[in-house]
PDB file of N, CA and C in Angstrom:
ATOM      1  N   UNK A   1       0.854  -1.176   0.000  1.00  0.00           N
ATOM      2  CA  UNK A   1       0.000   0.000   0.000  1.00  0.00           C
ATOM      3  C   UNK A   1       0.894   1.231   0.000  1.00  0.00           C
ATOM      4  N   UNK A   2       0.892   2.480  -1.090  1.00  0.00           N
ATOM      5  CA  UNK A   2       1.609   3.463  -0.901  1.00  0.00           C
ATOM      6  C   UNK A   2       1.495   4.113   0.065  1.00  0.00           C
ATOM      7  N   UNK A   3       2.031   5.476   0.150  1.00  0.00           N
ATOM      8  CA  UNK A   3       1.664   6.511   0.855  1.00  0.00           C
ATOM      9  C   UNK A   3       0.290   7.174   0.811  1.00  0.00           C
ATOM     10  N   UNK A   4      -0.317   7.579  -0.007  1.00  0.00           N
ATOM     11  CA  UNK A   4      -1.396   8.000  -0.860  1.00  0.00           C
ATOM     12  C   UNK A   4      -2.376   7.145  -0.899  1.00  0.00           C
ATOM     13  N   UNK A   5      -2.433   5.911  -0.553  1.00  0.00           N
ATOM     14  CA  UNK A   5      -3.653   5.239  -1.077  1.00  0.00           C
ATOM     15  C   UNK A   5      -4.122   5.213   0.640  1.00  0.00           C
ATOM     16  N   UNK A   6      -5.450   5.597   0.489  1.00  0.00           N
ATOM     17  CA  UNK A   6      -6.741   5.129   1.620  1.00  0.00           C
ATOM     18  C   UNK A   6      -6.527   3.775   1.902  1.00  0.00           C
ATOM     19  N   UNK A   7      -6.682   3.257   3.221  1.00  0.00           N
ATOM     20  CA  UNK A   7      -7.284   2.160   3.525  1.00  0.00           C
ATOM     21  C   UNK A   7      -8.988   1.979   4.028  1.00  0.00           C
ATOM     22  N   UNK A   8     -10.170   1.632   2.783  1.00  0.00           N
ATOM     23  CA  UNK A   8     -11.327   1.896   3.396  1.00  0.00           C
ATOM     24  C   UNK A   8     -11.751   1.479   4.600  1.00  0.00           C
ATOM     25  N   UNK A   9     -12.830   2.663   4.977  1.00  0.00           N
ATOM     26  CA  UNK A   9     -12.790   2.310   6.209  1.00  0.00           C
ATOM     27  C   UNK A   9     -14.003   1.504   6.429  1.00  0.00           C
ATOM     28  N   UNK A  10     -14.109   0.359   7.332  1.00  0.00           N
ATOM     29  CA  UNK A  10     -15.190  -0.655   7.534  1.00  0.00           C
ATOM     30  C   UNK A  10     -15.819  -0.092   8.270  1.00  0.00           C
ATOM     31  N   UNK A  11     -17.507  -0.530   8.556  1.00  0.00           N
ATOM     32  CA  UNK A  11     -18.043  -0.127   9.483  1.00  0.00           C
ATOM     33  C   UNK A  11     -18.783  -0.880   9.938  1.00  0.00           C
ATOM     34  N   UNK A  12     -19.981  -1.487  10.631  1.00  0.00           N
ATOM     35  CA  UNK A  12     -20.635  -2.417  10.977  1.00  0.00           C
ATOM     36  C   UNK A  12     -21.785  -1.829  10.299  1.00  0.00           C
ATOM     37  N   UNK A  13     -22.481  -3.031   9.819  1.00  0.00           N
ATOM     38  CA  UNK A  13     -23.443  -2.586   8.512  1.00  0.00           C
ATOM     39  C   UNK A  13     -24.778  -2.795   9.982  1.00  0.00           C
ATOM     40  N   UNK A  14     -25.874  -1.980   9.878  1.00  0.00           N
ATOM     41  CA  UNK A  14     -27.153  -1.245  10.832  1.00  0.00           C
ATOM     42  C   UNK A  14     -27.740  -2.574  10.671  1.00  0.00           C
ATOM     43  N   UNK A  15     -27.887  -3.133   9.426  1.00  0.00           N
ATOM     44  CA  UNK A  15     -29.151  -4.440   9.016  1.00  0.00           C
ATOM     45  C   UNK A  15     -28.625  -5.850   9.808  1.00  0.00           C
ATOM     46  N   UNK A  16     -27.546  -6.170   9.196  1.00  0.00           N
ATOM     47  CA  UNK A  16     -26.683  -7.664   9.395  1.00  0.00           C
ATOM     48  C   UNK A  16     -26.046  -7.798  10.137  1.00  0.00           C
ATOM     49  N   UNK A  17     -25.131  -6.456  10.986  1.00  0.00           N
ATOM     50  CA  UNK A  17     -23.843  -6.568  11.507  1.00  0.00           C
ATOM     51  C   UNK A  17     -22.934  -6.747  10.846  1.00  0.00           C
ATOM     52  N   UNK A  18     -22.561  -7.121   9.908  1.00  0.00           N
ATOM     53  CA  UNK A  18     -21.515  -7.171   9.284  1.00  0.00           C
ATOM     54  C   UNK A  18     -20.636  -6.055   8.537  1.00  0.00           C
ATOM     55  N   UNK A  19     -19.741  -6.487   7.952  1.00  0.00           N
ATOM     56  CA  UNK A  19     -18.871  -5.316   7.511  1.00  0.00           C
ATOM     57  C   UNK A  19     -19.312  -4.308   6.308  1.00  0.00           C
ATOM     58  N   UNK A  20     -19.058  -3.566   5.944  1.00  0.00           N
ATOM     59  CA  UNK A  20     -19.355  -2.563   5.285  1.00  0.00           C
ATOM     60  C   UNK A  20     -18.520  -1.341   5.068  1.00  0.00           C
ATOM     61  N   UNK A  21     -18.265  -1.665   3.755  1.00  0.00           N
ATOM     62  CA  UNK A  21     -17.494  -0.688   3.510  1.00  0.00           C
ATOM     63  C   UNK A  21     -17.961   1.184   3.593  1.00  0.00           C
ATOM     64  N   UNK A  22     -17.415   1.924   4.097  1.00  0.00           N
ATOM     65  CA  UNK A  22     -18.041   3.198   4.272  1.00  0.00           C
ATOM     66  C   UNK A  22     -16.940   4.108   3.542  1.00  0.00           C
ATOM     67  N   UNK A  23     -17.837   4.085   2.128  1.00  0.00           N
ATOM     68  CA  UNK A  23     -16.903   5.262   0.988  1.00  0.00           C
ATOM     69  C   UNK A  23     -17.658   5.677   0.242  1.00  0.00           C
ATOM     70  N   UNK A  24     -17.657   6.049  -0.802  1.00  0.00           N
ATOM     71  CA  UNK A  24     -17.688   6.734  -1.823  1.00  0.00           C
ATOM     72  C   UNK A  24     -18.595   5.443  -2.915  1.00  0.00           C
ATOM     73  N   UNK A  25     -17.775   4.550  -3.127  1.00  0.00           N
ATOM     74  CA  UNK A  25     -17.393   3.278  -3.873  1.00  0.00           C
ATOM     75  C   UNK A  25     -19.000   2.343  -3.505  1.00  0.00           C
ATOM     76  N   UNK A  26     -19.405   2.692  -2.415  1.00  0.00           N
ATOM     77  CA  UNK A  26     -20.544   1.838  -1.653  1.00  0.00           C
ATOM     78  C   UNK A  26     -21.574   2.444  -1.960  1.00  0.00           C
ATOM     79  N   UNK A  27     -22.776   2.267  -2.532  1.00  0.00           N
ATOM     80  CA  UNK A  27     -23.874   3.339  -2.753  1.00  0.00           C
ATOM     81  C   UNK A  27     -24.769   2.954  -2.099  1.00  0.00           C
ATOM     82  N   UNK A  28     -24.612   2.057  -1.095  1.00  0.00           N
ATOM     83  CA  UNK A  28     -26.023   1.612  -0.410  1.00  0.00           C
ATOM     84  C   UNK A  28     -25.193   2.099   1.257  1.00  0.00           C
ATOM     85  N   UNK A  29     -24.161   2.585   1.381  1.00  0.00           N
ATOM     86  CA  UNK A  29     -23.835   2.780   2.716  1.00  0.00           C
ATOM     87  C   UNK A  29     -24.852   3.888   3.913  1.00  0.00           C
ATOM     88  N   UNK A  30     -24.467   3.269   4.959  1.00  0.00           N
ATOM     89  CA  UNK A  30     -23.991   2.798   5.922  1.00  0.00           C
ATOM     90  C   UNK A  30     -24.140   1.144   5.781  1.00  0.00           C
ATOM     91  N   UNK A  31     -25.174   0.618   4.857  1.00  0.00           N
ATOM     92  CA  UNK A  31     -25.431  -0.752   4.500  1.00  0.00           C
ATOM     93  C   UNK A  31     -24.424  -1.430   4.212  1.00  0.00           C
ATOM     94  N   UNK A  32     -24.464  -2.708   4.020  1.00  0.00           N
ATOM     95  CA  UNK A  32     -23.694  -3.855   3.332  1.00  0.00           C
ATOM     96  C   UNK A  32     -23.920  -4.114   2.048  1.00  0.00           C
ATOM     97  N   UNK A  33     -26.057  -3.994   1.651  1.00  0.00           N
ATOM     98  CA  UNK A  33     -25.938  -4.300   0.607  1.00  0.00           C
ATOM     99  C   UNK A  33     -27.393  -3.591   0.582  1.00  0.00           C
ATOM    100  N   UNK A  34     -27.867  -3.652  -1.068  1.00  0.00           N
ATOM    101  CA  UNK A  34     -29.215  -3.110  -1.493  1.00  0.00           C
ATOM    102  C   UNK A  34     -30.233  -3.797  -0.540  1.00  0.00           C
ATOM    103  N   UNK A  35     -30.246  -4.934  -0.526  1.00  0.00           N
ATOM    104  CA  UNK A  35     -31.332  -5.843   0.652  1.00  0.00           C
ATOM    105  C   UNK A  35     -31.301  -5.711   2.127  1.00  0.00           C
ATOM    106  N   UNK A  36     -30.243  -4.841   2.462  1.00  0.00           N
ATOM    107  CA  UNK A  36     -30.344  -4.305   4.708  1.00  0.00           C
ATOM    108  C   UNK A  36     -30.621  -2.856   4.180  1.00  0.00           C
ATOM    109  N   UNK A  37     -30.434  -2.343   3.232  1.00  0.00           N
ATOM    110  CA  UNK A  37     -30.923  -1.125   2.535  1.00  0.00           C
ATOM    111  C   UNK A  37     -32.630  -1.097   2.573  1.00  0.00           C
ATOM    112  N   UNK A  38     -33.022  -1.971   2.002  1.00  0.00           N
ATOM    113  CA  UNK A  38     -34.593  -2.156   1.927  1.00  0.00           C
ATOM    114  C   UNK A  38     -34.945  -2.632   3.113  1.00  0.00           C
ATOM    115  N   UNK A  39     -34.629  -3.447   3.700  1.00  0.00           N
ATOM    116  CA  UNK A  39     -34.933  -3.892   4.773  1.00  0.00           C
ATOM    117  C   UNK A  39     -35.406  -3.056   5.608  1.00  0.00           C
ATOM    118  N   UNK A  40     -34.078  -2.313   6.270  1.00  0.00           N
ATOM    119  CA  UNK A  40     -34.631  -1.144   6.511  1.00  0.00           C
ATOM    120  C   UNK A  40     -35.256   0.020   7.146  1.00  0.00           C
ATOM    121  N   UNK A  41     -35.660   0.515   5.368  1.00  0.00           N
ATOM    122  CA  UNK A  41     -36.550   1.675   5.118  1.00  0.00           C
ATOM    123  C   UNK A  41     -38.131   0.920   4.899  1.00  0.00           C
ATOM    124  N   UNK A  42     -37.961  -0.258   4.851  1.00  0.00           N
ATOM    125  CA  UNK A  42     -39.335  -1.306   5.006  1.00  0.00           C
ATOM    126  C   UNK A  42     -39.729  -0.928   6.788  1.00  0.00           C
ATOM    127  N   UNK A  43     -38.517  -1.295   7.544  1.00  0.00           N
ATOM    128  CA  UNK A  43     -39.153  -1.462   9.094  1.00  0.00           C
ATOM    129  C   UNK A  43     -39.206  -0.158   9.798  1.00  0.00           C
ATOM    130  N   UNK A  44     -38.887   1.029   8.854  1.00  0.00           N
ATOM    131  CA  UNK A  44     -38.732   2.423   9.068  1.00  0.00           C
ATOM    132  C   UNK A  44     -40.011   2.632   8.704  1.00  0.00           C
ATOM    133  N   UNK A  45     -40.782   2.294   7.822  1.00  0.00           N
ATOM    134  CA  UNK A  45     -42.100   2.994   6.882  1.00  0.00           C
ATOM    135  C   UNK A  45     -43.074   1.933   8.201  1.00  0.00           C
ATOM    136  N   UNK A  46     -42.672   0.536   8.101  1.00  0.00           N
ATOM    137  CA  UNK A  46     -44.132   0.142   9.410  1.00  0.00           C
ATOM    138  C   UNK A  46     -44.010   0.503  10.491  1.00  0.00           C
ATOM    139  N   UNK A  47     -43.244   1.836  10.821  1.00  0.00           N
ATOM    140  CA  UNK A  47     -42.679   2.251  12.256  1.00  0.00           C
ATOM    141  C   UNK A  47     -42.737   1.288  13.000  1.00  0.00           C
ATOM    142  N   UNK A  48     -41.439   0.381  13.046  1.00  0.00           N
ATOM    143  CA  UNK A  48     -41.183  -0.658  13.767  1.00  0.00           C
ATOM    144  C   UNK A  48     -39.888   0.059  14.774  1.00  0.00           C
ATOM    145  N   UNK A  49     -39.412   1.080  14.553  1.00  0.00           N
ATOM    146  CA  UNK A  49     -38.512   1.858  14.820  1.00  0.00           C
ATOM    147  C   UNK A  49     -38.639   3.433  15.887  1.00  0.00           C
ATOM    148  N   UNK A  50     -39.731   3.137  16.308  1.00  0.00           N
ATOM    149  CA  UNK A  50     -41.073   4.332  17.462  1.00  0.00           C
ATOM    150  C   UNK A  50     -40.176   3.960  18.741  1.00  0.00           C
ATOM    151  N   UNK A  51     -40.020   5.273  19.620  1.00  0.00           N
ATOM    152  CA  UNK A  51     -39.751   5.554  20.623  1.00  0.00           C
ATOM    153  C   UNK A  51     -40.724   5.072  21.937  1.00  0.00           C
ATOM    154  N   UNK A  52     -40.994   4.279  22.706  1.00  0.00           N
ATOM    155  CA  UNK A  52     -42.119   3.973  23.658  1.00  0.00           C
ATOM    156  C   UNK A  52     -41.901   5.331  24.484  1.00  0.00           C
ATOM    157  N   UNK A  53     -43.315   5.584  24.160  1.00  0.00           N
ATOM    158  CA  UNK A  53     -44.148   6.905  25.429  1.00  0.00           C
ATOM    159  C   UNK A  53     -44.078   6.797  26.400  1.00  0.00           C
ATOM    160  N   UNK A  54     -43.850   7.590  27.649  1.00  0.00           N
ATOM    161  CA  UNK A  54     -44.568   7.439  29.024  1.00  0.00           C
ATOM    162  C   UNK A  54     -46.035   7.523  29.005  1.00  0.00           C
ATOM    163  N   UNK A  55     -46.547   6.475  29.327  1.00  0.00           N
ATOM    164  CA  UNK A  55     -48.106   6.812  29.538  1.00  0.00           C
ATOM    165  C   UNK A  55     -48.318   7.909  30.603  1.00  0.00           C
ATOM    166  N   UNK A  56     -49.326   8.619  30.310  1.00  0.00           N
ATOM    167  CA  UNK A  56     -49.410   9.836  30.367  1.00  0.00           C
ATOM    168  C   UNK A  56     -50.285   9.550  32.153  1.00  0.00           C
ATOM    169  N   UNK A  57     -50.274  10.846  32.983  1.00  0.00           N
ATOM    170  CA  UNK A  57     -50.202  10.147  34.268  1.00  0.00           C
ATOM    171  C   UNK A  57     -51.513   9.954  33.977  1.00  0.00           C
ATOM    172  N   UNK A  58     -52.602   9.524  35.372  1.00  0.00           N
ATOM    173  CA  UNK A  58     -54.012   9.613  35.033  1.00  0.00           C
ATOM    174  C   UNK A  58     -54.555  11.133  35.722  1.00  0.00           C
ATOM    175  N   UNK A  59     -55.544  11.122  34.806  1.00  0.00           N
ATOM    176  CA  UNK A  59     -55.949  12.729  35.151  1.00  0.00           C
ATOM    177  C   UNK A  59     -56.272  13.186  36.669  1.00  0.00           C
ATOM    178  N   UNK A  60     -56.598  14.249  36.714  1.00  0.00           N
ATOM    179  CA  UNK A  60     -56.127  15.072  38.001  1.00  0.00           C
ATOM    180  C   UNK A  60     -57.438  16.115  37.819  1.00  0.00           C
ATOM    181  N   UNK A  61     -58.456  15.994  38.227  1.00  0.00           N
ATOM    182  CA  UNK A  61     -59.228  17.037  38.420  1.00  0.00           C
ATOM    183  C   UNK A  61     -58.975  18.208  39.129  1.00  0.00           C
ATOM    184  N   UNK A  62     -59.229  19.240  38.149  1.00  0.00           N
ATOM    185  CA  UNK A  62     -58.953  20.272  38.015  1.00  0.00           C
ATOM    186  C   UNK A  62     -59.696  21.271  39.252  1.00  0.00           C
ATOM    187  N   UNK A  63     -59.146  21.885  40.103  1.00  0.00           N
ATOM    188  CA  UNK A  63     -59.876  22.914  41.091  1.00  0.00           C
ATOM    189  C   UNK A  63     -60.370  21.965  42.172  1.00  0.00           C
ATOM    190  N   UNK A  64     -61.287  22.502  43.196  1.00  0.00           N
ATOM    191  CA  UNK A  64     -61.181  21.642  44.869  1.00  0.00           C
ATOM    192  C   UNK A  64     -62.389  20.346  44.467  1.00  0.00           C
ATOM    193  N   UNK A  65     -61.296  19.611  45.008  1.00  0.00           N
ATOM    194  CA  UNK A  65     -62.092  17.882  44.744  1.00  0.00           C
ATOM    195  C   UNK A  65     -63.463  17.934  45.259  1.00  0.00           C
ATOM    196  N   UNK A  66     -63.795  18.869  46.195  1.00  0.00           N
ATOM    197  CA  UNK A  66     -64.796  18.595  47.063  1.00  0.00           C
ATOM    198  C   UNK A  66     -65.941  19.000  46.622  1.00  0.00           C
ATOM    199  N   UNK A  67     -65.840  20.022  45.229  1.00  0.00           N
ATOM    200  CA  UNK A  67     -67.082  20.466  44.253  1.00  0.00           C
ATOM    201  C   UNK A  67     -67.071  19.591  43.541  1.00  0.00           C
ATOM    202  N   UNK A  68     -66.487  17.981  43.168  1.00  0.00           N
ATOM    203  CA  UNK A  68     -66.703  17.155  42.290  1.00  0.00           C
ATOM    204  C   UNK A  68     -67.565  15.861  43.208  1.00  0.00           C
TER     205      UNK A  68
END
């Protein structure tokens, strides 16, 4: 390897775990391949990928309990 030449850099591919090249050269990156590419933006679109809520407390009536 010269002076000048890159060594690409690998990365762990989001879908498979596996390696993945992260350049220029890769057009499906951060991926491994077109299919953890689809994969995905498949489990992205059925929001399989949602943050869990705090359920919200239970309500609290508003002003002195004792007029309810």
């Amino acid at each position: 390897m010269s002076d000048n030449e890159v060594k690409p850099r690998l990365v762990r591919c989001p879908g498979c775990g596996g390696d993945s090249v992260y350049a220029s050269s890769n057009p499906y990156r951060p991926f491994c391949s077109e299919r953890c590419k689809n994969l995905d933006i498949g489990a992205w679109a059925a929001e399989h990928f949602r943050v869990p809520a705090e359920a919200p407390p239970d309500e609290q009536p508003f002003g002195d309990p004792r007029l309810q």
